[in-house]
N, C-alpha and C. Protein backbone atom coordinates (compact mmCIF):
# COMPACT_ATOMS: atom_id res chain seq x y z
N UNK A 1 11.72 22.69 -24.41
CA UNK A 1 10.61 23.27 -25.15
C UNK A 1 10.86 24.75 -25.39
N UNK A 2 10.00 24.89 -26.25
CA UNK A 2 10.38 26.32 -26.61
C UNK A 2 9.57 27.24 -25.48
N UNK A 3 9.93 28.66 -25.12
CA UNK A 3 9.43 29.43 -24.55
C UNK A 3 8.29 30.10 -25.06
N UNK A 4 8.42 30.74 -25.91
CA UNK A 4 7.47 31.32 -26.98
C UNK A 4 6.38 30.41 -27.18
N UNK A 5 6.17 29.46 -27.24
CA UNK A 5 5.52 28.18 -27.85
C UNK A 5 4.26 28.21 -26.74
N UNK A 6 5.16 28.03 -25.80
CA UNK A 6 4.42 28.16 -23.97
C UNK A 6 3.61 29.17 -23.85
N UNK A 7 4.51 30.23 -23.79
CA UNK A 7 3.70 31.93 -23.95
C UNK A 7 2.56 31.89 -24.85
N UNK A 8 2.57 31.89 -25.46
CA UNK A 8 1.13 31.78 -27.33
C UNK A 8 0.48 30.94 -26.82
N UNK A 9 0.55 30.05 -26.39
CA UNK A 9 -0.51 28.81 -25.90
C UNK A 9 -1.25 29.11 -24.69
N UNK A 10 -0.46 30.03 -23.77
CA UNK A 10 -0.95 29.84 -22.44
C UNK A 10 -1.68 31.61 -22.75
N UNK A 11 -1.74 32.74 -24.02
CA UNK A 11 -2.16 33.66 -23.90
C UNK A 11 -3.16 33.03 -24.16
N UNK A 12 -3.81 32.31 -25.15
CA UNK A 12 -4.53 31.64 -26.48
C UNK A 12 -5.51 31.35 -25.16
N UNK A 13 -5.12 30.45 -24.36
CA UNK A 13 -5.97 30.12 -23.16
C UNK A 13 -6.83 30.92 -22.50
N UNK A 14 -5.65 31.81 -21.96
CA UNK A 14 -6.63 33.28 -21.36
C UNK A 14 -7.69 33.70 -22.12
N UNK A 15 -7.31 34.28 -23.34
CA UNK A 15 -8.03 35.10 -23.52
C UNK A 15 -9.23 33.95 -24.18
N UNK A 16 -9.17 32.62 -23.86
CA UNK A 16 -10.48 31.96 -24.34
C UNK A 16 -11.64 31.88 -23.10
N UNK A 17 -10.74 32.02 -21.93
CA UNK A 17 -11.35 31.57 -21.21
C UNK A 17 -12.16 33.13 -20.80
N UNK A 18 -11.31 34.03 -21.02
CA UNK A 18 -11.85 35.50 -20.37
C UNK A 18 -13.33 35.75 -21.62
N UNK A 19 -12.89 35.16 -22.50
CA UNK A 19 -14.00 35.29 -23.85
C UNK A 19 -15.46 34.51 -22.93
N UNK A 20 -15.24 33.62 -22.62
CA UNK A 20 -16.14 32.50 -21.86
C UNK A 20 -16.78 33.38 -20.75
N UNK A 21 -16.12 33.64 -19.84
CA UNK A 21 -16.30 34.27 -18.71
C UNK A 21 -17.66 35.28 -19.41
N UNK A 22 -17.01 36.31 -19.88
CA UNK A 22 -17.92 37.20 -20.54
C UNK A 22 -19.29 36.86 -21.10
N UNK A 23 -18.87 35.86 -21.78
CA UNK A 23 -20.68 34.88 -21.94
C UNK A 23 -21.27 35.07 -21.38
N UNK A 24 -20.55 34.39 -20.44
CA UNK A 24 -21.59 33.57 -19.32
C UNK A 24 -21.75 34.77 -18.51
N UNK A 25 -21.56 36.02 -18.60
CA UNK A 25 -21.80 37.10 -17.52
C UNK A 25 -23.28 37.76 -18.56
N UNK A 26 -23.01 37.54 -19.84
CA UNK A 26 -24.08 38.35 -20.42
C UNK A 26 -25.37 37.33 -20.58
N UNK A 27 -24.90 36.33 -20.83
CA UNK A 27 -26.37 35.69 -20.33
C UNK A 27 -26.96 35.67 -19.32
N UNK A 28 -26.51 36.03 -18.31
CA UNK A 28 -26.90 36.03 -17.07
C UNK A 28 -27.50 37.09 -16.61
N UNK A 29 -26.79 38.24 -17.05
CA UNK A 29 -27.16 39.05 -17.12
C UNK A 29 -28.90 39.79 -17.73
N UNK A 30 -29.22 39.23 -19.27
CA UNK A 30 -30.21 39.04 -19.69
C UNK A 30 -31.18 38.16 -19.14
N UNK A 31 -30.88 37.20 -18.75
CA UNK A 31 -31.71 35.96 -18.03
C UNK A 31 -32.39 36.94 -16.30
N UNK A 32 -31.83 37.65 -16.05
CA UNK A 32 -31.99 38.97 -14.94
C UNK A 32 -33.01 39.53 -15.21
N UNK A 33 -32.81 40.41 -16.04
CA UNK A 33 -33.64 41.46 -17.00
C UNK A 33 -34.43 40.42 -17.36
N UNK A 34 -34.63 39.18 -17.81
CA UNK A 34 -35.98 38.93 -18.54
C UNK A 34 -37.06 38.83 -17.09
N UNK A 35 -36.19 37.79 -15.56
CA UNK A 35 -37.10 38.19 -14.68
C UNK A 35 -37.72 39.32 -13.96
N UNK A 36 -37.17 40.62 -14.58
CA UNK A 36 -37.45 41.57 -14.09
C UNK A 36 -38.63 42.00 -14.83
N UNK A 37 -38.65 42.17 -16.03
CA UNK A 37 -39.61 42.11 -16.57
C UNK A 37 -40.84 41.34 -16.81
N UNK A 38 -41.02 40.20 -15.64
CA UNK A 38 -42.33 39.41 -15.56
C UNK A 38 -42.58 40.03 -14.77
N UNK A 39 -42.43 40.65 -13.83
CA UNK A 39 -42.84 41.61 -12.50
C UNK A 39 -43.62 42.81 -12.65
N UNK A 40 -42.45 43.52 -13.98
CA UNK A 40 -43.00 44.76 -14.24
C UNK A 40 -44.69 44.28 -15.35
N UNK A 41 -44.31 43.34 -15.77
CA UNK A 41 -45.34 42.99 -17.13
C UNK A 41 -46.71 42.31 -16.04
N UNK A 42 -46.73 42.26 -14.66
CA UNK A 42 -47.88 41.63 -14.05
C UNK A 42 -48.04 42.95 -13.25
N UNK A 43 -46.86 43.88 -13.01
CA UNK A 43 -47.67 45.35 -12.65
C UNK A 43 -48.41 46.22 -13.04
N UNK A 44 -47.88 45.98 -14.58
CA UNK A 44 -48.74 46.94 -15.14
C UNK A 44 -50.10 45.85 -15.81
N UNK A 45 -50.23 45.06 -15.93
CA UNK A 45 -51.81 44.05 -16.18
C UNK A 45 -52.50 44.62 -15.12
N UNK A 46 -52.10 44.21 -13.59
CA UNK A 46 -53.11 44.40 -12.37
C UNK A 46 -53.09 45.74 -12.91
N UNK A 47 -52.34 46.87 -12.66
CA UNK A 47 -52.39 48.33 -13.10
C UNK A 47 -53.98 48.63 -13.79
N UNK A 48 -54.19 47.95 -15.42
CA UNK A 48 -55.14 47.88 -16.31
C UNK A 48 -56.44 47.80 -15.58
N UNK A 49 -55.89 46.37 -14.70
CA UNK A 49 -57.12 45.68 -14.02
C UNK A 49 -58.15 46.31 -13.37
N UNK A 50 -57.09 47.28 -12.84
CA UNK A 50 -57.68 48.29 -11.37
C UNK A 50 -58.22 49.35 -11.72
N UNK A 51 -57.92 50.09 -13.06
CA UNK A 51 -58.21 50.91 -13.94
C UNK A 51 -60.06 50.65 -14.43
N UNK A 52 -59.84 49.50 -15.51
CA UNK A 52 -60.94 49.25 -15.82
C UNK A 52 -62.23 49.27 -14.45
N UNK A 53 -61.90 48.11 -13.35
CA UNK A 53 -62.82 48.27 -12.52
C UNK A 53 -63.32 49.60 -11.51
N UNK A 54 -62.38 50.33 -12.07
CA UNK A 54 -62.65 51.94 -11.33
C UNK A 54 -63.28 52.76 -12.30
N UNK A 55 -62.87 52.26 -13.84
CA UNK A 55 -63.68 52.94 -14.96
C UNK A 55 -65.26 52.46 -15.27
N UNK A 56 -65.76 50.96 -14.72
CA UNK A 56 -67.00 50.38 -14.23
C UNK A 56 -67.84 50.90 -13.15
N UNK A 57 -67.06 50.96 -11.76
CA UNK A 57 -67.61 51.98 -10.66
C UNK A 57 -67.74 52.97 -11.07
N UNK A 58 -67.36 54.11 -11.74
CA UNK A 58 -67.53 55.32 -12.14
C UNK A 58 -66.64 56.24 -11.08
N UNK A 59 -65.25 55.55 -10.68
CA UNK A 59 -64.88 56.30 -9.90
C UNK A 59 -63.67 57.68 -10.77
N UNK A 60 -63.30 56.77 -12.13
CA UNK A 60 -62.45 57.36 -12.55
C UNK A 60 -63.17 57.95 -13.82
């Protein structure tokens, strides 16, 4: 078999698989960040929450 033939095929591979890899790191990545942001998005609601009922008491 040819050498070259081998080489091109087996770069072709790498760099599909390193392409893949990378995906799957940035979805994951985002899929992160979106749970981070249900946390922050129910901190700042209660935040509101606590606000309003202190703006009812007349504390604020």
């Amino acid at each position: 078999m040819d050498i070259s033939l081998i080489l091109t095929v087996a770069l072709a591979a790498s760099f599909i698989v390193v392409v893949l890899v990378l995906v799957a790191i940035i979805i994951y990545q985002r899929w992160r960040i979106g749970d981070q942001n249900v946390f922050i998005e129910r901190f700042i609601r209660q935040n509101e929450e606590q606000r309003q009922k202190m703006r009812k008491a007349g504390i604020l």
